[in-house]
C-alpha atoms as a PDB file:
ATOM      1  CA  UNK A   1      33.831  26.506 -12.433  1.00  0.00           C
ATOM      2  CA  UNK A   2      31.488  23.495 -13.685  1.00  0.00           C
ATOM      3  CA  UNK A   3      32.613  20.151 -15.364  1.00  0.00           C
ATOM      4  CA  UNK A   4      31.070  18.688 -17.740  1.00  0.00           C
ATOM      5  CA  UNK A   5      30.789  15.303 -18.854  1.00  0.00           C
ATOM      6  CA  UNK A   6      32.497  13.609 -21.237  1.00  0.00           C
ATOM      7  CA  UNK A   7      29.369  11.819 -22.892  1.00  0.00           C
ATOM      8  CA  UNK A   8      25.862  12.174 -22.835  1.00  0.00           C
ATOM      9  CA  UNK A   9      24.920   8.925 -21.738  1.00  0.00           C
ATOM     10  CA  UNK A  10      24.935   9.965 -18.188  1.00  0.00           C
ATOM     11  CA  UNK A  11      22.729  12.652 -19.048  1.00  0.00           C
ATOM     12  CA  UNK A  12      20.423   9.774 -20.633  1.00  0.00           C
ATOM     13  CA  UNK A  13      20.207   7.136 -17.680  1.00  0.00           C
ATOM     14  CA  UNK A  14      19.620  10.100 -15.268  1.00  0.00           C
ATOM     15  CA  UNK A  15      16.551  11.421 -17.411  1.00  0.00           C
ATOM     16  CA  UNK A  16      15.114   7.454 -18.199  1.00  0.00           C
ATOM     17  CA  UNK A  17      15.720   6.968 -14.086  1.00  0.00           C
ATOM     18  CA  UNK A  18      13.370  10.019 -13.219  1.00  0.00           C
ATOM     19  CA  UNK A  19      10.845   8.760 -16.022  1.00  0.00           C
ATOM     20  CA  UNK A  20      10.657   5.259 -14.001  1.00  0.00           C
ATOM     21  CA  UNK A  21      10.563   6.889 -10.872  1.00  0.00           C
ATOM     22  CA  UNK A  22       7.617   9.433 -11.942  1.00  0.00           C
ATOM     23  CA  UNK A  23       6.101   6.171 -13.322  1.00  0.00           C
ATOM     24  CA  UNK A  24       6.295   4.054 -10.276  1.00  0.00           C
ATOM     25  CA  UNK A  25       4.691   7.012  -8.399  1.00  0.00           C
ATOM     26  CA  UNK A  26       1.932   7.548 -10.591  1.00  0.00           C
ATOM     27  CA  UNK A  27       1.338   3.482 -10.684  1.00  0.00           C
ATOM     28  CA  UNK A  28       1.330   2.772  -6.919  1.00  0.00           C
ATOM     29  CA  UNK A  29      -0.318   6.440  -5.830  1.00  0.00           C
ATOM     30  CA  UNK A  30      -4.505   4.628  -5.652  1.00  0.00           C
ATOM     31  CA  UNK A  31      -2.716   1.750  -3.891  1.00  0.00           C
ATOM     32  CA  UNK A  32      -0.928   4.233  -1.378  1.00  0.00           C
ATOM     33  CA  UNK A  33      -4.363   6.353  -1.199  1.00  0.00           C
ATOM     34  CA  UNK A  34      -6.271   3.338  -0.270  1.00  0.00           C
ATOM     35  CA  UNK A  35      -3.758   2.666   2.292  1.00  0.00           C
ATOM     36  CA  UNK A  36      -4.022   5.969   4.149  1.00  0.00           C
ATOM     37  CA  UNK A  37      -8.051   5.814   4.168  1.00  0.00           C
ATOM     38  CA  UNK A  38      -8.198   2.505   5.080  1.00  0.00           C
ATOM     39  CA  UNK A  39      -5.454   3.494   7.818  1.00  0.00           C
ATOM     40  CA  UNK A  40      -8.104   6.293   8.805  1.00  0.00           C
ATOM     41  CA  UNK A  41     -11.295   4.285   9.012  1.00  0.00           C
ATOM     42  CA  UNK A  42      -9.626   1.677  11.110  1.00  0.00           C
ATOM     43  CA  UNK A  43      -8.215   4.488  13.638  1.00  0.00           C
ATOM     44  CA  UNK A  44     -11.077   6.004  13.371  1.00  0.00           C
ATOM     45  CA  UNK A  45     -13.257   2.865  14.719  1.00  0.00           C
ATOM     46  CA  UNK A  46     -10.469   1.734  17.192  1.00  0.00           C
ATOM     47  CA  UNK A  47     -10.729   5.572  18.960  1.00  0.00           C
ATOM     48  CA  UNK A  48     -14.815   4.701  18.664  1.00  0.00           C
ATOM     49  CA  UNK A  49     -14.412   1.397  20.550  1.00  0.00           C
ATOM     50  CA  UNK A  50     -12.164   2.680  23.038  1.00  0.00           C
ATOM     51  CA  UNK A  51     -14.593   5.742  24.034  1.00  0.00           C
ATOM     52  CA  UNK A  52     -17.542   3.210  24.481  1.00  0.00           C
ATOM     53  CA  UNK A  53     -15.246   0.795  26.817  1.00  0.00           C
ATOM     54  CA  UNK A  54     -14.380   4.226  28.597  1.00  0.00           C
ATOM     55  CA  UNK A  55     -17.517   5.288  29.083  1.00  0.00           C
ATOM     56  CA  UNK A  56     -18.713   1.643  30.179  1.00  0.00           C
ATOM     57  CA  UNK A  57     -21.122   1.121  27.236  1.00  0.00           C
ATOM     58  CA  UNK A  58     -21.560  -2.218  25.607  1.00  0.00           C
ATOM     59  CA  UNK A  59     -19.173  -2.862  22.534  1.00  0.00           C
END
Protein backbone atom coordinates (compact mmCIF):
# COMPACT_ATOMS: atom_id res chain seq x y z
CA UNK A 1 0.00 0.00 0.00
CA UNK A 2 1.98 3.28 -1.21
CA UNK A 3 0.88 7.01 -0.78
CA UNK A 4 1.31 9.30 -2.96
CA UNK A 5 1.70 12.85 -2.83
CA UNK A 6 -0.58 15.33 -3.19
CA UNK A 7 1.62 17.65 -5.55
CA UNK A 8 4.53 17.33 -7.50
CA UNK A 9 6.54 19.89 -6.06
CA UNK A 10 8.07 17.54 -3.65
CA UNK A 11 8.95 15.42 -6.40
CA UNK A 12 10.71 18.71 -7.89
CA UNK A 13 12.89 19.97 -4.83
CA UNK A 14 13.97 16.30 -4.27
CA UNK A 15 15.24 15.96 -8.02
CA UNK A 16 16.87 19.92 -8.06
CA UNK A 17 18.49 18.74 -4.38
CA UNK A 18 20.28 15.62 -6.00
CA UNK A 19 21.29 17.90 -9.09
CA UNK A 20 23.16 20.32 -6.45
CA UNK A 21 24.45 17.59 -4.62
CA UNK A 22 25.89 15.69 -7.88
CA UNK A 23 27.16 19.25 -8.67
CA UNK A 24 28.94 19.99 -5.49
CA UNK A 25 30.61 16.54 -5.89
CA UNK A 26 31.75 16.94 -9.24
CA UNK A 27 33.04 20.71 -8.26
CA UNK A 28 35.05 19.88 -5.11
CA UNK A 29 36.23 16.09 -6.38
CA UNK A 30 40.23 17.72 -7.87
CA UNK A 31 40.18 19.66 -4.58
CA UNK A 32 39.40 16.37 -2.51
CA UNK A 33 41.95 14.38 -4.92
CA UNK A 34 44.64 16.80 -4.21
CA UNK A 35 43.92 16.39 -0.65
CA UNK A 36 44.39 12.62 -0.47
CA UNK A 37 47.83 12.79 -2.55
CA UNK A 38 49.08 15.47 -0.81
CA UNK A 39 47.91 13.46 2.44
CA UNK A 40 50.07 10.52 0.85
CA UNK A 41 53.28 12.31 -0.02
CA UNK A 42 53.44 13.87 3.38
CA UNK A 43 52.92 10.27 5.15
CA UNK A 44 54.89 9.01 2.90
CA UNK A 45 58.05 11.38 3.83
CA UNK A 46 57.14 11.42 7.62
CA UNK A 47 57.45 7.20 7.56
CA UNK A 48 60.93 8.15 5.44
CA UNK A 49 62.20 10.44 8.23
CA UNK A 50 61.27 8.26 10.93
CA UNK A 51 63.19 5.07 9.37
CA UNK A 52 66.42 7.25 8.99
CA UNK A 53 66.12 8.53 12.85
CA UNK A 54 65.57 4.67 13.53
CA UNK A 55 68.24 3.52 11.88
CA UNK A 56 70.54 6.45 13.31
CA UNK A 57 71.23 8.11 9.92
CA UNK A 58 71.48 11.82 9.55
CA UNK A 59 68.08 13.60 8.66
Amino acid sequence: MGTKSKSNSALLWSIVSIVIALGSIVYCFPHITGLASDGIARTTRTVTYFIQIIKGGTV
